[in-house]
C-alpha atoms as a PDB file:
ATOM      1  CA  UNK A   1       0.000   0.000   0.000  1.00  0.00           C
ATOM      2  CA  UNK A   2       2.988   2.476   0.442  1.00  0.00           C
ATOM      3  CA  UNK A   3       4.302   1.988  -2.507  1.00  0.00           C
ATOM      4  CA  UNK A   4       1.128   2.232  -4.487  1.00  0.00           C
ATOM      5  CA  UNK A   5       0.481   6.104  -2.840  1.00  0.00           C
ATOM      6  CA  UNK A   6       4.922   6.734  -3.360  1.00  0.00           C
ATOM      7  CA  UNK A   7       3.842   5.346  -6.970  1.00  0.00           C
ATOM      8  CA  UNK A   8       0.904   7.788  -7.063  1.00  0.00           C
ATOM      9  CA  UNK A   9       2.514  10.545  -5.663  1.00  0.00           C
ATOM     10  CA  UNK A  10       5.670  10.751  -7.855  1.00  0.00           C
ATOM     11  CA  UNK A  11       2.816  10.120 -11.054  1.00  0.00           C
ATOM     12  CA  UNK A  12       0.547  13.518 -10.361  1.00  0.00           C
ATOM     13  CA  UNK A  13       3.585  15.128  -9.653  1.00  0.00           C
ATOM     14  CA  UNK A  14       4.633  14.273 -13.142  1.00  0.00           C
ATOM     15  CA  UNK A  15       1.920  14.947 -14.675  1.00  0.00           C
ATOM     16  CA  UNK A  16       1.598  18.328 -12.388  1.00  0.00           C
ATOM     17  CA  UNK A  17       5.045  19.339 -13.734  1.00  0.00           C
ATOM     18  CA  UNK A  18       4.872  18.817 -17.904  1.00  0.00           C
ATOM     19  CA  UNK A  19       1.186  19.506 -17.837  1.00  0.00           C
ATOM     20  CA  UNK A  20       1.696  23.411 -16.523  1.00  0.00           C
ATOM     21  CA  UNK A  21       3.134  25.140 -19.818  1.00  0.00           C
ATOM     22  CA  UNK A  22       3.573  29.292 -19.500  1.00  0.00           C
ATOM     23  CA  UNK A  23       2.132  30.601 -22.540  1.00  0.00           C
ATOM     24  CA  UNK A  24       4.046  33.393 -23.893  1.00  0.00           C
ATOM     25  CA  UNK A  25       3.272  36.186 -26.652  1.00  0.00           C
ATOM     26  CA  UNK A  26       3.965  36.084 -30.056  1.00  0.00           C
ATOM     27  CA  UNK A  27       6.732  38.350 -30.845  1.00  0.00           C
ATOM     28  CA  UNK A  28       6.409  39.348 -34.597  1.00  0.00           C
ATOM     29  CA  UNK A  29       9.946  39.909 -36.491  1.00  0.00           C
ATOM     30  CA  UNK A  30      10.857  43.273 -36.772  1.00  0.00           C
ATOM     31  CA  UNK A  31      12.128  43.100 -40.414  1.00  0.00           C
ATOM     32  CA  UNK A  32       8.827  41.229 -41.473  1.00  0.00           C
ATOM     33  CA  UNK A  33       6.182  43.774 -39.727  1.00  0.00           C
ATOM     34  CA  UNK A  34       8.099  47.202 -38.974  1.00  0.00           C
ATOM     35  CA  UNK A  35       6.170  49.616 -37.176  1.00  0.00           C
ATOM     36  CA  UNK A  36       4.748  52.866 -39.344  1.00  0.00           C
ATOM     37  CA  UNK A  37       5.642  56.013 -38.558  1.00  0.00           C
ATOM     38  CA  UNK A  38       1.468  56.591 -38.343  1.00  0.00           C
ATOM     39  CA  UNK A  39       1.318  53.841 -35.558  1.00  0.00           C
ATOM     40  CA  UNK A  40       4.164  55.344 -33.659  1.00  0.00           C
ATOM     41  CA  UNK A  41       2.879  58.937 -33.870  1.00  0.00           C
ATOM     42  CA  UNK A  42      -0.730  57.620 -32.652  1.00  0.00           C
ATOM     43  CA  UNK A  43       1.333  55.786 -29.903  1.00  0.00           C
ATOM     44  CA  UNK A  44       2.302  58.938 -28.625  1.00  0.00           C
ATOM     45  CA  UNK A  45      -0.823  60.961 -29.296  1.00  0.00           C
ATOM     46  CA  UNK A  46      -2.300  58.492 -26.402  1.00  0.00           C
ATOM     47  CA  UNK A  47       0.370  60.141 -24.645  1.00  0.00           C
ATOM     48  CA  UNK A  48       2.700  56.446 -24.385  1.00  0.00           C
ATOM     49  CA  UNK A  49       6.458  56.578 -25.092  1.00  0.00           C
ATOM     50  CA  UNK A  50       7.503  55.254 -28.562  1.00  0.00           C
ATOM     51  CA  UNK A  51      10.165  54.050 -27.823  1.00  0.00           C
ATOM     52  CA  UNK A  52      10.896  50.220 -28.115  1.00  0.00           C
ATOM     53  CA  UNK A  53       7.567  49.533 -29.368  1.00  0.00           C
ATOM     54  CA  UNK A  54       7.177  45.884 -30.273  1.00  0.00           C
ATOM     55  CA  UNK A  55       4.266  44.363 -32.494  1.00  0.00           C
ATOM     56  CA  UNK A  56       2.494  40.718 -31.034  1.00  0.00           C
ATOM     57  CA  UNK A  57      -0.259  38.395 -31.491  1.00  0.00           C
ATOM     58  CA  UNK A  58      -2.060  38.328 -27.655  1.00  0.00           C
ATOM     59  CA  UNK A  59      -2.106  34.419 -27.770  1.00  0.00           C
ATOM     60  CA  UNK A  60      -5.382  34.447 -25.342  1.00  0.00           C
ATOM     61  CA  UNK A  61      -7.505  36.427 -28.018  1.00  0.00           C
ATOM     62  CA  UNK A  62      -5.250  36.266 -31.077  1.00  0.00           C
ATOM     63  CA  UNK A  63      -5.719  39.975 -31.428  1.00  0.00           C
ATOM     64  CA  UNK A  64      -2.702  41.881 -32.999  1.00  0.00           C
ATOM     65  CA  UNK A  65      -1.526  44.840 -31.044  1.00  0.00           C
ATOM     66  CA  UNK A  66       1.659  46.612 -29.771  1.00  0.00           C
ATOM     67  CA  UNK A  67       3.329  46.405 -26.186  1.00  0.00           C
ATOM     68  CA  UNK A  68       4.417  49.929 -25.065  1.00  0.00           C
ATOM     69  CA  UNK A  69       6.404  51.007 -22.134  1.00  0.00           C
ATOM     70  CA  UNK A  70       7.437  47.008 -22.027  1.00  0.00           C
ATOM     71  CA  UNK A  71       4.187  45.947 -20.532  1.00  0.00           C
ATOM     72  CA  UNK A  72       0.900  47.586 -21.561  1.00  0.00           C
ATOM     73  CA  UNK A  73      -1.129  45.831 -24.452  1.00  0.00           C
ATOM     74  CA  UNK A  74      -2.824  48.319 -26.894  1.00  0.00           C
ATOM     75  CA  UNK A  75      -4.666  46.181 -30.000  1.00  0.00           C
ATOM     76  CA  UNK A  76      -4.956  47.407 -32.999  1.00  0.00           C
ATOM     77  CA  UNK A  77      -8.538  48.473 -32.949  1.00  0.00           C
ATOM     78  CA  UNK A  78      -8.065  49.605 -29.417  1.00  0.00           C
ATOM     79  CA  UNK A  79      -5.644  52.195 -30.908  1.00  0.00           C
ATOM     80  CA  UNK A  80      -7.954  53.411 -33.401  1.00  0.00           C
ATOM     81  CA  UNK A  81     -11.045  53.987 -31.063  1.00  0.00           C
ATOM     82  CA  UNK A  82      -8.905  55.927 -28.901  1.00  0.00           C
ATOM     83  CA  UNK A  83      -7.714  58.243 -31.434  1.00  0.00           C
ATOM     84  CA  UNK A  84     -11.224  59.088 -33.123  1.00  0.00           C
ATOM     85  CA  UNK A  85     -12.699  59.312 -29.193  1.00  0.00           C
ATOM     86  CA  UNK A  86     -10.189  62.278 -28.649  1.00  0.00           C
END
């Protein structure tokens, strides 16, 4: 019977361990999607630094938007509606 709940124990542990995978954005290549001078200019309209702006797919609602500041998500459409709300 101890060996069966060791045997157990070491199992869901396992399974705990390669089951639990971090799920990280979706950097797009710089060369392949550079950022417009229009995008970076309504960037800083929104009154956001653009500097080090980097382009991603979110990969919880495959939206595409921009990171800013390093860690702030603006999408695409988000960016628009804020511009034509000011």
């Amino acid at each position: 019977m101890k060996n069966f709940l060791v045997l157990s124990l070491v199992i869901f542990t396992m399974m705990y361990l390669f089951s639990c995978k971090q799920e990280t954005e979706e950097v797009l290549a710089e060369d392949n999607n550079p950022i417009s001078a229009e995008v970076l200019s309504k960037i800083k309209a929104l009154g956001f630094s653009d500097y080090d702006v980097k382009k991603i797919i979110d990969p919880l609602t495959n939206q595409t938007g921009y990171i800013v500041e390093g860690d702030m998500f603006i999408g695409e459409d988000q960016l628009d509606a804020e511009i034509n709300a000011q």
